[in-house]
N, C-alpha and C. Protein backbone atom coordinates (compact mmCIF):
# COMPACT_ATOMS: atom_id res chain seq x y z
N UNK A 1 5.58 18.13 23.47
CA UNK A 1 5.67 17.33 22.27
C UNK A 1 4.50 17.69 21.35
N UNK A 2 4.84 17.89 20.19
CA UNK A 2 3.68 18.40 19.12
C UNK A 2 2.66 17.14 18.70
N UNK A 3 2.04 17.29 18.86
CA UNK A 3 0.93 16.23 18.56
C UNK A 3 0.51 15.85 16.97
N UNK A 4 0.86 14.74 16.45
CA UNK A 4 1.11 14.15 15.11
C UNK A 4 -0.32 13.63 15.11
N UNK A 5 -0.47 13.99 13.63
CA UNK A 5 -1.78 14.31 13.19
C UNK A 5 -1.67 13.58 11.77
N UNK A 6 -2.81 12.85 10.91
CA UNK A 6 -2.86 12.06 10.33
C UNK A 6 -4.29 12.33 9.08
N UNK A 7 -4.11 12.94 8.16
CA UNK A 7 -5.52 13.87 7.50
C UNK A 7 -5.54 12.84 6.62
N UNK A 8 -6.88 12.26 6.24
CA UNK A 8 -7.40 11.47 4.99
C UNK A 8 -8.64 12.21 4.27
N UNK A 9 -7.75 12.16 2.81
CA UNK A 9 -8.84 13.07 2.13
C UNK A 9 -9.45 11.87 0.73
N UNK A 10 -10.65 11.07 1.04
CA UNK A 10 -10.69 10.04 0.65
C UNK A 10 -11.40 9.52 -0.42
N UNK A 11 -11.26 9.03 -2.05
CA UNK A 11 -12.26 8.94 -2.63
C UNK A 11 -12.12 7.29 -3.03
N UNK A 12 -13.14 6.57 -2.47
CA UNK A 12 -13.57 5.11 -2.79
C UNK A 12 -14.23 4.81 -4.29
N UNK A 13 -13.90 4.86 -5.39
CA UNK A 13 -14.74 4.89 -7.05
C UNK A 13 -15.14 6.48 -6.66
N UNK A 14 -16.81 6.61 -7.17
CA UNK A 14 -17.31 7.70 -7.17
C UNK A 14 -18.02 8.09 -5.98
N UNK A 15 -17.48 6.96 -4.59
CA UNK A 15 -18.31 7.36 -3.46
C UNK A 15 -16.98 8.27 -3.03
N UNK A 16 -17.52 9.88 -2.69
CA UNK A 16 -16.20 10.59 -1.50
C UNK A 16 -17.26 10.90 -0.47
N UNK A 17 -15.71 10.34 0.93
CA UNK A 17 -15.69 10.57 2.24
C UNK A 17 -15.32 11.37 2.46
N UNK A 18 -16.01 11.85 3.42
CA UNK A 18 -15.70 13.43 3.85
C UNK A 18 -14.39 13.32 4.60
N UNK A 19 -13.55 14.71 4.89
CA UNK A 19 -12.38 14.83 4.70
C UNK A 19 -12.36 13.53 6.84
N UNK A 20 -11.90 13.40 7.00
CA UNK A 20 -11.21 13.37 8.73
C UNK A 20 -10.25 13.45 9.19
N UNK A 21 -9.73 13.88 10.60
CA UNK A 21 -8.66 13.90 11.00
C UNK A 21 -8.65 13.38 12.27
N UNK A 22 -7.25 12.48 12.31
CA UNK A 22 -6.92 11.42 13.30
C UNK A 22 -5.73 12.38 13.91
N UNK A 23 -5.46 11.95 15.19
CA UNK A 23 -4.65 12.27 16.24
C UNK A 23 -3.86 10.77 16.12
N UNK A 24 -2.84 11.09 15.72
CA UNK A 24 -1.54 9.98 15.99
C UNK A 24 -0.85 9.56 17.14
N UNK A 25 -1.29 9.11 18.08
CA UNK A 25 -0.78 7.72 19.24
C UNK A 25 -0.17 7.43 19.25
N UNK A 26 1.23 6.99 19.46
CA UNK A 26 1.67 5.66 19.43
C UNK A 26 1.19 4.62 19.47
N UNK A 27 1.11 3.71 18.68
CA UNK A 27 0.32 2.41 18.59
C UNK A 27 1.44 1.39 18.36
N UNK A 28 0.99 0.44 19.19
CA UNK A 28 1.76 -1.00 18.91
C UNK A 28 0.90 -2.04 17.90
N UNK A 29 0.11 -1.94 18.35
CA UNK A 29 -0.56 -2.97 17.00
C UNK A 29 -1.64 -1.73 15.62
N UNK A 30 -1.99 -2.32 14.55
CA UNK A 30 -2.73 -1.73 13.43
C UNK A 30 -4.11 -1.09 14.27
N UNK A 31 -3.95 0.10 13.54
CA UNK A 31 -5.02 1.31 14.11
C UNK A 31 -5.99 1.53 13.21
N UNK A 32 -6.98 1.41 12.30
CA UNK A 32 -7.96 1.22 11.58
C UNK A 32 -8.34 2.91 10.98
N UNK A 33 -7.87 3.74 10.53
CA UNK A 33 -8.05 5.37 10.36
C UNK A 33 -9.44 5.50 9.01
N UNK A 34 -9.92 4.67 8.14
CA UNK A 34 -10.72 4.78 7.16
C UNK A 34 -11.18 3.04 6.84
N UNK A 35 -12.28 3.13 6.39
CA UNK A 35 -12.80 1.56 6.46
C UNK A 35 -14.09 2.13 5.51
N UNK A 36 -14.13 0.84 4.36
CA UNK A 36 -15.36 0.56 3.88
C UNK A 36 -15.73 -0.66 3.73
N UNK A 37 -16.55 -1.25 2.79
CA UNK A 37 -16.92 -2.75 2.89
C UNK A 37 -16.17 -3.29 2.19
N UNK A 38 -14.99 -2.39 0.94
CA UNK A 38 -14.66 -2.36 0.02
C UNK A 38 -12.64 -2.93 0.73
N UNK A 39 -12.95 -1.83 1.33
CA UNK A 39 -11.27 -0.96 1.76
C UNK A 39 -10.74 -0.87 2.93
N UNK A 40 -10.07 -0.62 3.12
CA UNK A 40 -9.55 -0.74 4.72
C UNK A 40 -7.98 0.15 4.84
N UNK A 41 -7.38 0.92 5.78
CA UNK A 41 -6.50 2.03 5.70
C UNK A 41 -6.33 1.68 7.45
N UNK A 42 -5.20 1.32 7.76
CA UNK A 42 -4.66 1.33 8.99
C UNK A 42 -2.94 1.89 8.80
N UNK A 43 -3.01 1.96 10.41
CA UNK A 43 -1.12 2.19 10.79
C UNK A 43 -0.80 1.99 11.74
N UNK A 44 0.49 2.03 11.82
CA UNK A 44 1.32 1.72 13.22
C UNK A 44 2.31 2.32 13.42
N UNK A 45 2.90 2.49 14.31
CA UNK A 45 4.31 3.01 14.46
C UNK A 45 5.19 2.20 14.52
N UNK A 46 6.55 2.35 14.22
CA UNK A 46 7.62 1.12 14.04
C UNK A 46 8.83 1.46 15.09
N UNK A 47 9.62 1.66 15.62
CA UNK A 47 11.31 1.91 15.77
C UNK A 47 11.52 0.88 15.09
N UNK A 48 12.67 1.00 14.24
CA UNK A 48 13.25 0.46 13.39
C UNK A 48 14.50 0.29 13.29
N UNK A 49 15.33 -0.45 13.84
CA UNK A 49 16.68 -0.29 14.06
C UNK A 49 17.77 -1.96 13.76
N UNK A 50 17.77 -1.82 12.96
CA UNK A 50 18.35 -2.60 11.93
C UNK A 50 20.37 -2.04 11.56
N UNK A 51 21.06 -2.42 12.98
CA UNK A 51 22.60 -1.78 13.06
C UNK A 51 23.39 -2.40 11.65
N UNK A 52 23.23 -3.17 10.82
CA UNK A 52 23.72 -3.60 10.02
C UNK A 52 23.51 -3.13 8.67
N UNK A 53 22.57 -1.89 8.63
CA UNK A 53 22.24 -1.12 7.34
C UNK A 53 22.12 0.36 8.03
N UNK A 54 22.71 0.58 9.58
CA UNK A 54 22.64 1.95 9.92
C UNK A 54 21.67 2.49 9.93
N UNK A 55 20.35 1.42 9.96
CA UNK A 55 18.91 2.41 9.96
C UNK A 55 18.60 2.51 11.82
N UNK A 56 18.47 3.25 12.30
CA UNK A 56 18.15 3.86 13.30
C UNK A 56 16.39 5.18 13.13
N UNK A 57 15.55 4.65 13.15
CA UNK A 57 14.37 5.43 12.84
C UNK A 57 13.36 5.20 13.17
N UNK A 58 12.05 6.18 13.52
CA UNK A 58 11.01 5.64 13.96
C UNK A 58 9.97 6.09 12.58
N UNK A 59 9.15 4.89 12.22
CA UNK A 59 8.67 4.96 11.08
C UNK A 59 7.29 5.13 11.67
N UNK A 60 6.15 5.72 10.76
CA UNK A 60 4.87 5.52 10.43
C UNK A 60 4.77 4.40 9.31
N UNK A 61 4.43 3.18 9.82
CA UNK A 61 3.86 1.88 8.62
C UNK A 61 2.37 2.51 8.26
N UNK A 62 1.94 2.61 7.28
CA UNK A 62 0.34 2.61 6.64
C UNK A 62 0.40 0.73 6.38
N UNK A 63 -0.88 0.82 6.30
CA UNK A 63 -1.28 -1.12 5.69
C UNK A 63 -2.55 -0.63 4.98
N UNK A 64 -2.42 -1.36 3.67
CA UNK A 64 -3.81 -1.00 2.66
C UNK A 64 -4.27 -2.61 2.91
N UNK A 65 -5.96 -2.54 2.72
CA UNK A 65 -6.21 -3.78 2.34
C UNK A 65 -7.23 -3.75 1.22
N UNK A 66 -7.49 -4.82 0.67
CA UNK A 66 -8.58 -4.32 -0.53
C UNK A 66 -9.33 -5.68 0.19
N UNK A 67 -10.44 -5.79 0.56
CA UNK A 67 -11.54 -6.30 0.67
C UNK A 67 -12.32 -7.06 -0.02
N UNK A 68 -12.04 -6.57 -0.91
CA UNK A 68 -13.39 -6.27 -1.91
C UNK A 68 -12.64 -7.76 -3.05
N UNK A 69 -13.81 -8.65 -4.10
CA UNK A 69 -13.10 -9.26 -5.06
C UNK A 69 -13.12 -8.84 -6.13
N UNK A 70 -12.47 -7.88 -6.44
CA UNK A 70 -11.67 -7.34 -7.44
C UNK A 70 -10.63 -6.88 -7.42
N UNK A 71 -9.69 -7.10 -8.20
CA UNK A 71 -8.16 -6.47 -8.62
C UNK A 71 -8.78 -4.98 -8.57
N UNK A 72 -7.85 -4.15 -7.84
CA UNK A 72 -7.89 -2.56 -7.98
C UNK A 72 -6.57 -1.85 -7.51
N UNK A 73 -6.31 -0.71 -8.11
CA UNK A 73 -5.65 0.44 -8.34
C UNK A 73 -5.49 1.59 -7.29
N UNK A 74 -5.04 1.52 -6.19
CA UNK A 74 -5.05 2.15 -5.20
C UNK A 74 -3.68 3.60 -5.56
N UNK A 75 -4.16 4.91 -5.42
CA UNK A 75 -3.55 6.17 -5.52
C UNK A 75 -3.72 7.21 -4.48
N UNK A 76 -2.33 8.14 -4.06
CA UNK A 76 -2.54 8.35 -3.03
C UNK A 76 -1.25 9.68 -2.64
N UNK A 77 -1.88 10.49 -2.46
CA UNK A 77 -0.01 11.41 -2.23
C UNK A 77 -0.22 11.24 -0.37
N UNK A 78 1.69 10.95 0.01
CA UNK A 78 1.78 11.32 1.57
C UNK A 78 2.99 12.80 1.37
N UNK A 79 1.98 13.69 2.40
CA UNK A 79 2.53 14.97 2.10
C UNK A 79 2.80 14.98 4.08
N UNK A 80 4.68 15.58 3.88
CA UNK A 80 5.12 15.33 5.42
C UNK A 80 4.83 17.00 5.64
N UNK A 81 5.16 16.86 7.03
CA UNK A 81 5.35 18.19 7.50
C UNK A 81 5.86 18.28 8.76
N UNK A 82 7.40 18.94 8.97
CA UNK A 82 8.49 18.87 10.06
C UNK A 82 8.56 19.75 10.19
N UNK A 83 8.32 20.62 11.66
CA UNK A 83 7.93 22.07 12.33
C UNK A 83 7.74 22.60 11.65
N UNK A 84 6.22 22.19 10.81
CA UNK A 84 4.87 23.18 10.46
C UNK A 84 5.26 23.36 8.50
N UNK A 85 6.61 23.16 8.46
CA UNK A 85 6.20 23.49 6.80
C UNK A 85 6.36 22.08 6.41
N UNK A 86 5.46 21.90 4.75
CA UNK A 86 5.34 20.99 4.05
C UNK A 86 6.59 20.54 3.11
N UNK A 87 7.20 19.74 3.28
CA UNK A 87 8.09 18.99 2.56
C UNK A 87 8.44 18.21 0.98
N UNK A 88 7.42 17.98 1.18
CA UNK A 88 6.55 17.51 -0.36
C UNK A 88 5.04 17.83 -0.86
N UNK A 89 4.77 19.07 -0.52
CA UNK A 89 3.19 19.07 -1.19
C UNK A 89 3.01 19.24 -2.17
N UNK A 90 4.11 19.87 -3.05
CA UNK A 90 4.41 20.54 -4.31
C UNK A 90 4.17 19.03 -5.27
N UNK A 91 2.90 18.17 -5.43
CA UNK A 91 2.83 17.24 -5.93
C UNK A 91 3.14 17.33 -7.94
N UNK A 92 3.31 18.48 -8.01
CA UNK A 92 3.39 18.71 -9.27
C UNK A 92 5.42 18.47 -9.79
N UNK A 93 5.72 19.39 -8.67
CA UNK A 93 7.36 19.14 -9.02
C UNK A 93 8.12 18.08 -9.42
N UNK A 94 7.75 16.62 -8.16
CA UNK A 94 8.02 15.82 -8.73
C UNK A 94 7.90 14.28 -8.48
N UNK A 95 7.54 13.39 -9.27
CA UNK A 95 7.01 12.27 -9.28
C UNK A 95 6.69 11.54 -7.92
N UNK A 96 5.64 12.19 -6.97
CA UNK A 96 5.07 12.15 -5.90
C UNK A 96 3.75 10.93 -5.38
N UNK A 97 3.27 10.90 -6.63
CA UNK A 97 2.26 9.90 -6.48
C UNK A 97 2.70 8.31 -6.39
N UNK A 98 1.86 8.15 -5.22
CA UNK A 98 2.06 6.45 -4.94
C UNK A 98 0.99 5.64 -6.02
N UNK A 99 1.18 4.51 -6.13
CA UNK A 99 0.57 3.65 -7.45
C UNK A 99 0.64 2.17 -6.61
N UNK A 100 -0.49 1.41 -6.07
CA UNK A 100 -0.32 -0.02 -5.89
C UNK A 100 -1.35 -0.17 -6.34
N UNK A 101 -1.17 -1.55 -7.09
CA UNK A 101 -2.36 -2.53 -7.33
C UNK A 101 -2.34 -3.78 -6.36
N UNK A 102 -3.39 -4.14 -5.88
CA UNK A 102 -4.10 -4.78 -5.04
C UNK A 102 -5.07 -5.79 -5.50
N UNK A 103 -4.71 -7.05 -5.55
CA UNK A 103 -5.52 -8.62 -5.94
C UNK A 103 -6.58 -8.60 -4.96
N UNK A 104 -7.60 -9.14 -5.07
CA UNK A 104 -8.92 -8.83 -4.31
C UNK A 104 -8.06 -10.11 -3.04
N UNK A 105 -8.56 -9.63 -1.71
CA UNK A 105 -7.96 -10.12 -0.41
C UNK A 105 -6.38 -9.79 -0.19
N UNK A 106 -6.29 -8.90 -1.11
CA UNK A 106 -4.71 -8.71 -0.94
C UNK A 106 -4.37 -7.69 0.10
N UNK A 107 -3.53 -7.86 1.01
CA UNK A 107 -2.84 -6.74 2.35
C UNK A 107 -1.57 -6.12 1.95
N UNK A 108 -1.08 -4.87 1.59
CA UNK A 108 0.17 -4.70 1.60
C UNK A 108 0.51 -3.72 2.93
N UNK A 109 1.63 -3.88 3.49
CA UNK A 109 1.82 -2.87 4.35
C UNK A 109 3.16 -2.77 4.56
N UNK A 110 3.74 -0.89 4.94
CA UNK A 110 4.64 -1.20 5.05
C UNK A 110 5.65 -1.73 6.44
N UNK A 111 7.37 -1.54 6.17
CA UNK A 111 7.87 -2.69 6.86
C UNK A 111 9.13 -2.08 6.93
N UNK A 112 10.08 -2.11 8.21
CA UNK A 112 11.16 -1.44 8.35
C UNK A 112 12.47 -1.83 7.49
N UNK A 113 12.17 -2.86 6.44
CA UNK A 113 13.06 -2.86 5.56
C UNK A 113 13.79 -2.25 5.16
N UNK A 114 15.14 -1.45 4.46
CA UNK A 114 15.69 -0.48 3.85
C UNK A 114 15.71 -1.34 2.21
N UNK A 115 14.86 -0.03 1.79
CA UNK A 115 14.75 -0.62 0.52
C UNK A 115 13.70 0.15 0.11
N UNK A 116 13.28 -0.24 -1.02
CA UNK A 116 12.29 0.29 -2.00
C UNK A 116 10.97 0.65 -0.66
N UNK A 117 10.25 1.52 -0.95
CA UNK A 117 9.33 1.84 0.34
C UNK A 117 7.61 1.94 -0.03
N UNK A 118 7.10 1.70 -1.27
CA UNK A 118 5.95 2.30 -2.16
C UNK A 118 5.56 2.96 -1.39
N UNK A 119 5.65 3.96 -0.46
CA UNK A 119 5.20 4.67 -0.03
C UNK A 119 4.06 4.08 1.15
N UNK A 120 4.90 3.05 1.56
CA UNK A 120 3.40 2.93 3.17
C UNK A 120 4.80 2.73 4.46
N UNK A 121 5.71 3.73 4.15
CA UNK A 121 6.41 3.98 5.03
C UNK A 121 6.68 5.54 5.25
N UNK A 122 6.54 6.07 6.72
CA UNK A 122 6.79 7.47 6.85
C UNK A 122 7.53 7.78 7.58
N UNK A 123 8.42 8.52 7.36
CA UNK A 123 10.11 8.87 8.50
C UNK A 123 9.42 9.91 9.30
N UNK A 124 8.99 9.54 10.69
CA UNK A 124 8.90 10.16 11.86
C UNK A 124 9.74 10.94 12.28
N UNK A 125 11.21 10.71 12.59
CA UNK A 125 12.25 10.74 13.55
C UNK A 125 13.23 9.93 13.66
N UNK A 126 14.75 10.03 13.75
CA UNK A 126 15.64 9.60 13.91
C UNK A 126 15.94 9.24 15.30
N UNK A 127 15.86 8.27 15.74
CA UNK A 127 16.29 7.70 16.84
C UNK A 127 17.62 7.90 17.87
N UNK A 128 18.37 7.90 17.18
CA UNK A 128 19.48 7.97 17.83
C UNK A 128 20.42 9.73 17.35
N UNK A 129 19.83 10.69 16.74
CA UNK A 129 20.56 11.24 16.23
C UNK A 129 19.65 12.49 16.45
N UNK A 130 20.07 13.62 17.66
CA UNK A 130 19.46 14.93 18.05
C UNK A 130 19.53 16.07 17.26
N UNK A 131 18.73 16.71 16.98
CA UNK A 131 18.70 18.02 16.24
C UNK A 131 18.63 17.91 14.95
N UNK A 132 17.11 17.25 14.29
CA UNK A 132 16.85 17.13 13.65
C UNK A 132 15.53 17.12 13.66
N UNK A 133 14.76 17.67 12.57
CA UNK A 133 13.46 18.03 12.53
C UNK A 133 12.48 16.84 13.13
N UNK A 134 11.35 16.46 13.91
CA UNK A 134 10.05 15.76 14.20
C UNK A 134 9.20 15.81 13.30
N UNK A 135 8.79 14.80 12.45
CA UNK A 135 7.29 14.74 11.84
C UNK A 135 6.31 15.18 12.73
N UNK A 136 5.36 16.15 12.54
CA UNK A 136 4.51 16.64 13.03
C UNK A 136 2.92 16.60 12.43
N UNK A 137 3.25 16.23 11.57
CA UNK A 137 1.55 16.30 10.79
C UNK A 137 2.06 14.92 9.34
N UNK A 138 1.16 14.46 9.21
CA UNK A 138 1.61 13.61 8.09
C UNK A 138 -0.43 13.77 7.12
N UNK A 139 -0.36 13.90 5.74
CA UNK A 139 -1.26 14.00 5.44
C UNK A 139 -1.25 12.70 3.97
N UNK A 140 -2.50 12.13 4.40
CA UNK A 140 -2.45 10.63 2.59
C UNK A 140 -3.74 11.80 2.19
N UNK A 141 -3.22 12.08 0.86
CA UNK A 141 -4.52 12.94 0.14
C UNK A 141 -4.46 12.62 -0.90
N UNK A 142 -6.06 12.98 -1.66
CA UNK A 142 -6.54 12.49 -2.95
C UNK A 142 -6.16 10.79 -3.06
N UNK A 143 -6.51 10.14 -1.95
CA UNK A 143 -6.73 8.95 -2.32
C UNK A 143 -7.79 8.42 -2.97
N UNK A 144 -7.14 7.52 -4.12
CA UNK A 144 -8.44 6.99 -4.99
C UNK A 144 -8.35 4.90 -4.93
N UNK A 145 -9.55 4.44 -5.13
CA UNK A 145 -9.07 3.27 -5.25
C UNK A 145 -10.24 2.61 -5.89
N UNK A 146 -9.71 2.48 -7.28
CA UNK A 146 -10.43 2.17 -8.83
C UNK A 146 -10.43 0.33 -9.02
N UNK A 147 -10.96 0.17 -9.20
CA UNK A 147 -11.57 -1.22 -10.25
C UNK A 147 -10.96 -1.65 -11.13
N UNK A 148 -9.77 -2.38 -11.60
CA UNK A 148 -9.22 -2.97 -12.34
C UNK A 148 -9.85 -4.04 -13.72
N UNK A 149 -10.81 -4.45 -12.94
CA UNK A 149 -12.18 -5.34 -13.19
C UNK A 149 -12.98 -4.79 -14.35
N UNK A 150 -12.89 -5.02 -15.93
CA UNK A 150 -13.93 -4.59 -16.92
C UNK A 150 -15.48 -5.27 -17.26
């Protein structure tokens, strides 16, 4: 089994964190991958199987939190990659970037819903359905998370 991998390339205002890379687990509860006094960046893994909308899938949930008391602007590309090539890195082609704003103490995370996804949901694998590509590397890059606050 290829070992799923999780790259944060991270900029908090004008403080940047150096790049890191996490080894992806299976996790049952929130896994903590980047943390400031400010910010907070966890995940989990989901199966997701909801027979009444045909979703059968195992998701990567991200959860943002903002910490901090200020309204802010959280930005962020998730670039997949299913046996080794990139799927979406081509952030230029097309309208790729995630956009949440975040009320100071506010948590969003995502949720096996079928529906709108802002992007804190990641398609791992299909559950029930063989011969089809494995997420193998999942990368959140050029994350920024700005001050709303004048």
């Amino acid at each position: 089994m290829k070992k799923l991998v999780l790259i944060f390339s991270v900029l908090f205002g004008l403080c940047e964190m150096s790049n890191a890379q996490f080894e992806l687990t299976p996790v049952s509860d929130w896994m903590t991958v980047s943390s400031t006094k400010d910010f907070k960046i966890s995940y989990t893994y989901a199966d997701c199987r909801i027979p009444s909308e045909g979703l059968f899938a195992e998701y990567i949930l991200l959860r943002l939190e903002n910490l901090s008391k200020e309204t802010v602007e959280v930005t962020w590309y998730n670039d997949t990659y299913y046996d080794g090539e990139c799927t979406n890195c081509d952030h230029e082609s097309r309208d790729r970037l995630r956009r949440l704003v975040l009320a100071p103490g506010e948590v969003r995370e995502g949720r096996c819903k079928v529906g709108l996804n802002e992007g804190l949901r990641i398609h791992r694998k299909w559950l029930d359905l063989q011969g089809y590509p494995v997420l193998d590397k999942a990368v959140m890059t050029e994350v920024s998370v700005n001050s709303l606050e004048k």
